[in-house]
N, C-alpha and C. Protein backbone atom coordinates (compact mmCIF):
# COMPACT_ATOMS: atom_id res chain seq x y z
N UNK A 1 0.84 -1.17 0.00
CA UNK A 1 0.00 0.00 0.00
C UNK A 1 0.90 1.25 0.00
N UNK A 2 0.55 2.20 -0.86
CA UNK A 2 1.14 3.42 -0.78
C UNK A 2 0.92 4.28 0.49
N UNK A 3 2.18 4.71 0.99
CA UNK A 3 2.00 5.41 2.23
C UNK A 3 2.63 6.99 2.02
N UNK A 4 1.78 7.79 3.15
CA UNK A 4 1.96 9.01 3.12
C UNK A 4 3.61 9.24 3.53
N UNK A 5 4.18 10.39 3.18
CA UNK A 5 5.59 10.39 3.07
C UNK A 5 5.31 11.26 4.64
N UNK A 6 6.48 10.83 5.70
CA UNK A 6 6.57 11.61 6.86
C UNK A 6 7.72 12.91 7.14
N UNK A 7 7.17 14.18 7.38
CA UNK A 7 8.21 14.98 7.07
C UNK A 7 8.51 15.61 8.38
N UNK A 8 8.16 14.91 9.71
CA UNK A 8 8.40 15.63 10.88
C UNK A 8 9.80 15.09 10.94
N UNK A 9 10.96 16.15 11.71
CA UNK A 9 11.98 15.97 11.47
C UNK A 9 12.20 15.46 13.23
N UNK A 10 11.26 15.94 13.92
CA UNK A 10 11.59 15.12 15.22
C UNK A 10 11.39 13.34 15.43
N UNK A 11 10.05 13.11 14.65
CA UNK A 11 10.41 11.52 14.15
C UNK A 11 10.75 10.87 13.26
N UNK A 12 12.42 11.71 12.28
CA UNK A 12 12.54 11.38 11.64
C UNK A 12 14.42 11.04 12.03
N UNK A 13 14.51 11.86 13.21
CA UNK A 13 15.56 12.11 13.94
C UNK A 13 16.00 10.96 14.85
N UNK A 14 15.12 10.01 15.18
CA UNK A 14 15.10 8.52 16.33
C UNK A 14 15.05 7.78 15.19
N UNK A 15 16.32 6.67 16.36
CA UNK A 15 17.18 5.82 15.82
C UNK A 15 16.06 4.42 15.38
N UNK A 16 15.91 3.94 14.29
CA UNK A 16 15.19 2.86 13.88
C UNK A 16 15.35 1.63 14.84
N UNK A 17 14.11 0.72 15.14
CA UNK A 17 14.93 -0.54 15.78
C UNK A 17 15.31 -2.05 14.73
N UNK A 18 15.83 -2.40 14.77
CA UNK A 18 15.89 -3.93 14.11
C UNK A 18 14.65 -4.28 13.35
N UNK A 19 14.61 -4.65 11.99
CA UNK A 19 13.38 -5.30 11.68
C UNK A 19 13.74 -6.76 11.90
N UNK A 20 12.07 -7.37 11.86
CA UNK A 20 12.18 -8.75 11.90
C UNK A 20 11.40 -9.60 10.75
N UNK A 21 11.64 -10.34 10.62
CA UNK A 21 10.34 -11.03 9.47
C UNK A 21 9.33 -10.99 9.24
N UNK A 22 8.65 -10.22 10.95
CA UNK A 22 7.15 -10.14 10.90
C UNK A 22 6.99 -8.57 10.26
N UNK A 23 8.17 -7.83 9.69
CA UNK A 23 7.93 -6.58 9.09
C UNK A 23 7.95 -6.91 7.31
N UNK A 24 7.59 -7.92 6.79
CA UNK A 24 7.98 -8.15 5.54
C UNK A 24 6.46 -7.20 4.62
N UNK A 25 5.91 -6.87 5.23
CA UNK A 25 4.70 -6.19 4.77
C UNK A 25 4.83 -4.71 4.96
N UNK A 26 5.89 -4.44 5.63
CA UNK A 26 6.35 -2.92 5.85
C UNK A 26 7.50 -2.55 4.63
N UNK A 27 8.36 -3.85 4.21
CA UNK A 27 8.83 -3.66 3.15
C UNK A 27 8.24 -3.36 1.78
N UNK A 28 7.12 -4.11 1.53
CA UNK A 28 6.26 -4.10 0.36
C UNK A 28 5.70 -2.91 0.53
N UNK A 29 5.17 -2.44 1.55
CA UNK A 29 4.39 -0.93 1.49
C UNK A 29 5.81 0.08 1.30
N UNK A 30 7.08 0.06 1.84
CA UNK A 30 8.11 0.75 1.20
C UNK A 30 8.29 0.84 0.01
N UNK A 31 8.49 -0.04 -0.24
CA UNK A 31 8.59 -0.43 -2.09
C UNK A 31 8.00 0.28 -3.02
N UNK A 32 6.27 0.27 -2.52
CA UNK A 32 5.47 0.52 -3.34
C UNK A 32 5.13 2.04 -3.42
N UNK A 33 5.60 2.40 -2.09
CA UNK A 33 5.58 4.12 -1.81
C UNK A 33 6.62 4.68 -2.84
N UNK A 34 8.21 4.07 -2.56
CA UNK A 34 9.08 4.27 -3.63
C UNK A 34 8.84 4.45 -4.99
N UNK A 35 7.90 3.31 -5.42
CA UNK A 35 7.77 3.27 -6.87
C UNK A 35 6.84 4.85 -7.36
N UNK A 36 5.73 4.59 -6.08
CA UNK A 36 5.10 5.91 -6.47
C UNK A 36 5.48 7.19 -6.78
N UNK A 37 6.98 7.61 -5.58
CA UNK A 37 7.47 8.82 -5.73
C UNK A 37 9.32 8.58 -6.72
N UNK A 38 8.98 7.57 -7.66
CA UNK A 38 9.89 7.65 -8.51
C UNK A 38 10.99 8.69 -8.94
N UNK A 39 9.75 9.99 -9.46
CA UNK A 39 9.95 10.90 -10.00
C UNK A 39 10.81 11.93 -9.00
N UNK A 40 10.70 11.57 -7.96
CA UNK A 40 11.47 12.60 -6.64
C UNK A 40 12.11 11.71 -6.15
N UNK A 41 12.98 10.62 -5.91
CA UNK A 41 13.13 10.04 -5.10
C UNK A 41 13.48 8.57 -5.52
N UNK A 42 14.73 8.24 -4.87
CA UNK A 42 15.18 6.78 -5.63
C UNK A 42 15.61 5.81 -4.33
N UNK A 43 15.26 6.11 -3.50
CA UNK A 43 15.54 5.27 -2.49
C UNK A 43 15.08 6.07 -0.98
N UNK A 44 14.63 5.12 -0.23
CA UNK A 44 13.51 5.74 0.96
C UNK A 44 13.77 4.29 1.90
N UNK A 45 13.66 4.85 4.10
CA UNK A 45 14.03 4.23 4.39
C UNK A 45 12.16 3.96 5.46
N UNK A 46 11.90 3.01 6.13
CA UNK A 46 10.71 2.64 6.82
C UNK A 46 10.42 4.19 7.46
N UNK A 47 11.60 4.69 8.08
CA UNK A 47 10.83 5.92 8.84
C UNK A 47 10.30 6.69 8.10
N UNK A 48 10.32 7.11 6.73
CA UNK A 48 9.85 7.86 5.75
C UNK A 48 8.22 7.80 5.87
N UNK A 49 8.07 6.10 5.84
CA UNK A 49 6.32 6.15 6.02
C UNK A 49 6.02 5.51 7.42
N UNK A 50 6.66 6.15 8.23
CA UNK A 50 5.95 6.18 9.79
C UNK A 50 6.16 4.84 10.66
N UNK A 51 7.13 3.94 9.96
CA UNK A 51 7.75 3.02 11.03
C UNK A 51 8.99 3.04 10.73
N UNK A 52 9.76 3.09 12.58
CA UNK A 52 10.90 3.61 12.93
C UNK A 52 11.29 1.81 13.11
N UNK A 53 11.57 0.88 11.43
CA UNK A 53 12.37 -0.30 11.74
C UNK A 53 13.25 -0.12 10.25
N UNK A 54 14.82 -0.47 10.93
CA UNK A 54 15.74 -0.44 9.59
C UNK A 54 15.60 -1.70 8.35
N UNK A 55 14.97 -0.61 7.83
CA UNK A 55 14.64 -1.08 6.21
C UNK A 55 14.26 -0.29 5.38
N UNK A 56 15.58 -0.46 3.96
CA UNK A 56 15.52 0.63 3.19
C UNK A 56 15.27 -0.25 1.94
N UNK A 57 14.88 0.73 1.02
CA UNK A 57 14.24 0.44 -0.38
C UNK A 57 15.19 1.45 -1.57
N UNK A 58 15.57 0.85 -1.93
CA UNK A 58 16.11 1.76 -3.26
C UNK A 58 16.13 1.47 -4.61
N UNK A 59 16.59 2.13 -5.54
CA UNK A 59 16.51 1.54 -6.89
C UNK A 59 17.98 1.48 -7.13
N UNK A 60 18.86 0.10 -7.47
CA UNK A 60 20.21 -0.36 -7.99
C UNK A 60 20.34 -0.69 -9.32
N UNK A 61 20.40 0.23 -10.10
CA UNK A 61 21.29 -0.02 -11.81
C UNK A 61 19.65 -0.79 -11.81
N UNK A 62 18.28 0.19 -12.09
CA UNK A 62 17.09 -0.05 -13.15
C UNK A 62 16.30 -0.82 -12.27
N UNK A 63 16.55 -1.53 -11.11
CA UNK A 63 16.27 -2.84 -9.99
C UNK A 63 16.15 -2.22 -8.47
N UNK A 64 14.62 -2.51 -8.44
CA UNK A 64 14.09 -1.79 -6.89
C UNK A 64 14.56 -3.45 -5.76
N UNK A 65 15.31 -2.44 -4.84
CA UNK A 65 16.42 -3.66 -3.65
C UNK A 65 15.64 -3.48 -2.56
N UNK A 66 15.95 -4.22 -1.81
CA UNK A 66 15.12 -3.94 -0.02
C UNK A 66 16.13 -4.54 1.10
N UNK A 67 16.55 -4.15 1.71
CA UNK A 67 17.15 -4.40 2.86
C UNK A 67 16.82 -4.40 3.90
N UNK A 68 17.11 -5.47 4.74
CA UNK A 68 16.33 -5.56 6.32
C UNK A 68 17.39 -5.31 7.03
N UNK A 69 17.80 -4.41 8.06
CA UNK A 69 19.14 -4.53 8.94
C UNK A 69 20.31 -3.89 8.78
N UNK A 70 20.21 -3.15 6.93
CA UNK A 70 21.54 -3.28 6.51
C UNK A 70 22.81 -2.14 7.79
N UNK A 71 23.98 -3.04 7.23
CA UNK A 71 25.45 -2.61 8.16
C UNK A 71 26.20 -2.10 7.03
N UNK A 72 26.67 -1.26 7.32
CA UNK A 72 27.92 -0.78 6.16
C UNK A 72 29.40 -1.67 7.01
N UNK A 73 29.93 -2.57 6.52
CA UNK A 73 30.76 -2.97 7.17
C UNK A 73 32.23 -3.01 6.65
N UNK A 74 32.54 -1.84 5.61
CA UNK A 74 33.68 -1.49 5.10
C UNK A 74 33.50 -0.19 3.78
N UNK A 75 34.03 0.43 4.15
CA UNK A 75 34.11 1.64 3.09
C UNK A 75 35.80 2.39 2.85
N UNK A 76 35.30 2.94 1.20
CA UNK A 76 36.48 3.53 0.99
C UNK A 76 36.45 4.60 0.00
N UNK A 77 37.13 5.38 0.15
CA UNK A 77 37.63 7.20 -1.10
C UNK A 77 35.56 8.06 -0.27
N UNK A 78 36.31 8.41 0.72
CA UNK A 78 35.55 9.58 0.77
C UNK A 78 35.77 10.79 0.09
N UNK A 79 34.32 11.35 -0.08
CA UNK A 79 34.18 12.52 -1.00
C UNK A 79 32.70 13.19 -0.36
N UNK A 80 33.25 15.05 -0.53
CA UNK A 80 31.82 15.66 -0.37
C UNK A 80 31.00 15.72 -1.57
N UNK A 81 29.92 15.80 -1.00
CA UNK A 81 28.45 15.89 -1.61
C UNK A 81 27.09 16.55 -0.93
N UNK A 82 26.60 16.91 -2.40
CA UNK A 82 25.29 17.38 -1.75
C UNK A 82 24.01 16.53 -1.94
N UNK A 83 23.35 16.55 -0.85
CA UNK A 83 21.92 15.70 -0.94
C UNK A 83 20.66 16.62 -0.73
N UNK A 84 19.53 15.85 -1.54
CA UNK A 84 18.43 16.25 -1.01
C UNK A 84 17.47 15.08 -0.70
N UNK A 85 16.54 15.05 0.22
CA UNK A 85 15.62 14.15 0.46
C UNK A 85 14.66 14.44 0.27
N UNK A 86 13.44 13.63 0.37
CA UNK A 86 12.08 13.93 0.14
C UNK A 86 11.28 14.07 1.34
N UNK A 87 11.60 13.10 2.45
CA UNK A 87 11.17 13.37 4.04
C UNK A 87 11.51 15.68 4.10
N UNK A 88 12.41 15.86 3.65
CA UNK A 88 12.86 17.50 4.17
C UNK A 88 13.17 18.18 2.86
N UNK A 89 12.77 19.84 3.10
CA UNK A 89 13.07 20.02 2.02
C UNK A 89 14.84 20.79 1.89
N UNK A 90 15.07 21.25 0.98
CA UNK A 90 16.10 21.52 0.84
C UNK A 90 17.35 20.39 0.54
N UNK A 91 18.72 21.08 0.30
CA UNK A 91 19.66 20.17 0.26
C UNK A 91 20.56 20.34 1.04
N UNK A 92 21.31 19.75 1.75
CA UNK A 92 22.64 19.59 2.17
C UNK A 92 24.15 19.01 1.86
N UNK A 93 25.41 19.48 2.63
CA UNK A 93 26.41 18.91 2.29
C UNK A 93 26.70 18.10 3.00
N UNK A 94 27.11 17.03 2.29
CA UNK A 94 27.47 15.54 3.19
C UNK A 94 28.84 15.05 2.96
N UNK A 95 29.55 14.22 3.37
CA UNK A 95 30.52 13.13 2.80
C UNK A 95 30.10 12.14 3.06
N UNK A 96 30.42 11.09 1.83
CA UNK A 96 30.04 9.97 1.08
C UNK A 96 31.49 9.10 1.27
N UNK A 97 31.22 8.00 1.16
CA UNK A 97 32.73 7.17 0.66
C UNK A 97 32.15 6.40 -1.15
N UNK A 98 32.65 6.40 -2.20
CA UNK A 98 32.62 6.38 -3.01
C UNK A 98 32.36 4.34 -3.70
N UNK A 99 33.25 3.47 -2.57
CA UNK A 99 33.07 2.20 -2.21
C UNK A 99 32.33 1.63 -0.72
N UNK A 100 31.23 0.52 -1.12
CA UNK A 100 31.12 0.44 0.60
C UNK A 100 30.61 -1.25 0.27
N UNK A 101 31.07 -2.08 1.68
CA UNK A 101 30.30 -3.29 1.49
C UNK A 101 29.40 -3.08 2.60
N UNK A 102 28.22 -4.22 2.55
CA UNK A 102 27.15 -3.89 3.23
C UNK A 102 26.17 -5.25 3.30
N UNK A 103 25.82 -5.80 4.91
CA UNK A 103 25.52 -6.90 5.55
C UNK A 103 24.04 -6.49 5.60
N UNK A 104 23.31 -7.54 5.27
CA UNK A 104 22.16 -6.94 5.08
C UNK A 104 21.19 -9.10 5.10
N UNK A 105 19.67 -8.76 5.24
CA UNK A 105 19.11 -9.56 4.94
C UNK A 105 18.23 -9.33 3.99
N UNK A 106 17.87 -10.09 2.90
CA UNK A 106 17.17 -9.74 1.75
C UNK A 106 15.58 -10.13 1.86
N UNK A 107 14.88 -10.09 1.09
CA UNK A 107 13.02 -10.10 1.10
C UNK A 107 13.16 -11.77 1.81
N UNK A 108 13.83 -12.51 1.21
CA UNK A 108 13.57 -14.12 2.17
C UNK A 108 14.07 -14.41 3.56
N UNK A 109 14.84 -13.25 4.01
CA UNK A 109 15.65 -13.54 4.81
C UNK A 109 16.51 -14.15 5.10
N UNK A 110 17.65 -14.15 3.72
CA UNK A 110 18.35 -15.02 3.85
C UNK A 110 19.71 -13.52 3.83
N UNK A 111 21.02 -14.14 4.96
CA UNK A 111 21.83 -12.97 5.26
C UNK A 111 22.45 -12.89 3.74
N UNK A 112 22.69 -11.66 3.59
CA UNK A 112 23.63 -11.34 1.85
C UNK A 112 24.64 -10.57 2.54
N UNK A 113 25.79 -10.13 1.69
CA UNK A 113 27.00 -9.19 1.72
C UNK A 113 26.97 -8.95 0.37
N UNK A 114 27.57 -7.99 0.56
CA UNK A 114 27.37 -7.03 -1.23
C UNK A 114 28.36 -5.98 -1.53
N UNK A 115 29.07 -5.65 -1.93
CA UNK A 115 29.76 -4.72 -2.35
C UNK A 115 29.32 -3.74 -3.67
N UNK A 116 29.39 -2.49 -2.91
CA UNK A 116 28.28 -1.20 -4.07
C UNK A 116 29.36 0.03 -3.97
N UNK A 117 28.92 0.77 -5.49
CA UNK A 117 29.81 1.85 -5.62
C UNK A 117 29.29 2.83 -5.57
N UNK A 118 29.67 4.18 -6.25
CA UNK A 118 29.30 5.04 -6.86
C UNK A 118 27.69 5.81 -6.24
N UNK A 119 26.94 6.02 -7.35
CA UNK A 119 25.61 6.49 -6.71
C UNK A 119 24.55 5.19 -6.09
N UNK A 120 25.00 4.35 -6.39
CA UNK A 120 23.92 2.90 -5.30
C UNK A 120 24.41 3.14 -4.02
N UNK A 121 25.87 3.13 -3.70
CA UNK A 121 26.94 3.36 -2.62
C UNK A 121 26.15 4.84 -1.81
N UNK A 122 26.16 5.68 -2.56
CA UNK A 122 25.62 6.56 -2.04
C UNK A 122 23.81 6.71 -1.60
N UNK A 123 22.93 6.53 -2.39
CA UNK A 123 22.02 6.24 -1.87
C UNK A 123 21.70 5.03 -0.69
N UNK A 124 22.84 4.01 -0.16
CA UNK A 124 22.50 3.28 -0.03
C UNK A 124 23.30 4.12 1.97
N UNK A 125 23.75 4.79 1.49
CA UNK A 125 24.58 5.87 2.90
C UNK A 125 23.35 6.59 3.38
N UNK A 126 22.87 7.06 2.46
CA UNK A 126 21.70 8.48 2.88
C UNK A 126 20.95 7.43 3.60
N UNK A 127 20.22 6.46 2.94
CA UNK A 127 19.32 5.23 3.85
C UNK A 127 19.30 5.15 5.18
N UNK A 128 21.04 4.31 5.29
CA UNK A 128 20.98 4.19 6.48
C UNK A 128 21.51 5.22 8.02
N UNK A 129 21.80 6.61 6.77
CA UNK A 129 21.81 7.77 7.79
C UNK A 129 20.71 7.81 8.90
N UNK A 130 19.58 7.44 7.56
CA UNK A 130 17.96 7.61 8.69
C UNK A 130 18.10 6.86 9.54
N UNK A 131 18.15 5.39 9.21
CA UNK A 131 18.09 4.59 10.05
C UNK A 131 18.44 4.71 11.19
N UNK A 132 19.64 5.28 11.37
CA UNK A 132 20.18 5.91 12.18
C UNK A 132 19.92 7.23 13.00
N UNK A 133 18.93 7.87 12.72
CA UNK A 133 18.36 9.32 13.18
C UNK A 133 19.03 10.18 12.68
N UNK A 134 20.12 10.17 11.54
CA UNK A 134 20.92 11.33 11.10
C UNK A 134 20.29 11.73 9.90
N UNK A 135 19.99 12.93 9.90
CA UNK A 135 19.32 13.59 8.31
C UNK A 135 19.77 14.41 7.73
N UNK A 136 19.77 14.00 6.44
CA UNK A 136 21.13 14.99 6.05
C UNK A 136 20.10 15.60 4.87
């Protein structure tokens, strides 16, 4: 189900908790919110539509991804950048690392590791900024 996009920055600011399997229907309503706001927006994390559990949705090279949990568990070549989100308006300056691998569980729940570059790498940072309560 398409969900309303959340733009309060005080609950957008608290730290996500763990998803579990019984959130696999919070992913699909991510997804489908994503697909809706295509046109603005290429990747969105659960707090966006009003549950605070880490899981992000993005689009990778044409291919909408979902992650339950994800960890950045190695990065490399930081660089600044500017972002904008759709939860806030405006843009900001950030640093990015340009390589990152990343521990994650996929729609079956089965654990993956992955190594991503460039702008997936980067959308896939902004994600779990939220996740994290950081908004950039």
């Amino acid at each position: 189900m398409i969900k309303q996009i959340v733009r309060d920055p005080m609950f957008l600011a608290q730290k996500s908790e763990p998803a579990t399997k019984a959130d696999s229907q919070v992913a699909k309503d991510l997804l489908e919110t994503l697909y809706a706001n295509k046109a603005a927006c290429v990747g969105m994390v659960a707090n966006m539509i009003g549950v605070r559990k880490r899981i992000i949705a993005f689009i990778n090279e044409q291919e909408y991804m979902v992650m339950f949990n994800p960890e950045i568990t190695e990065k490399a070549m930081e660089y600044e950048t500017e972002e904008g989100c759709l939860s806030l308006s405006g843009s900001r300056k950030t640093k990015r690392f340009q390589f990152i691998t990343v521990s994650y569980y996929d729609m079956e729940w089965k654990p993956k590791t992955k190594k991503f570059f460039g702008w997936t790498a980067q959308i896939i940072q902004h994600e779990i900024d939220h996740c994290n309560g950081i908004l950039i």
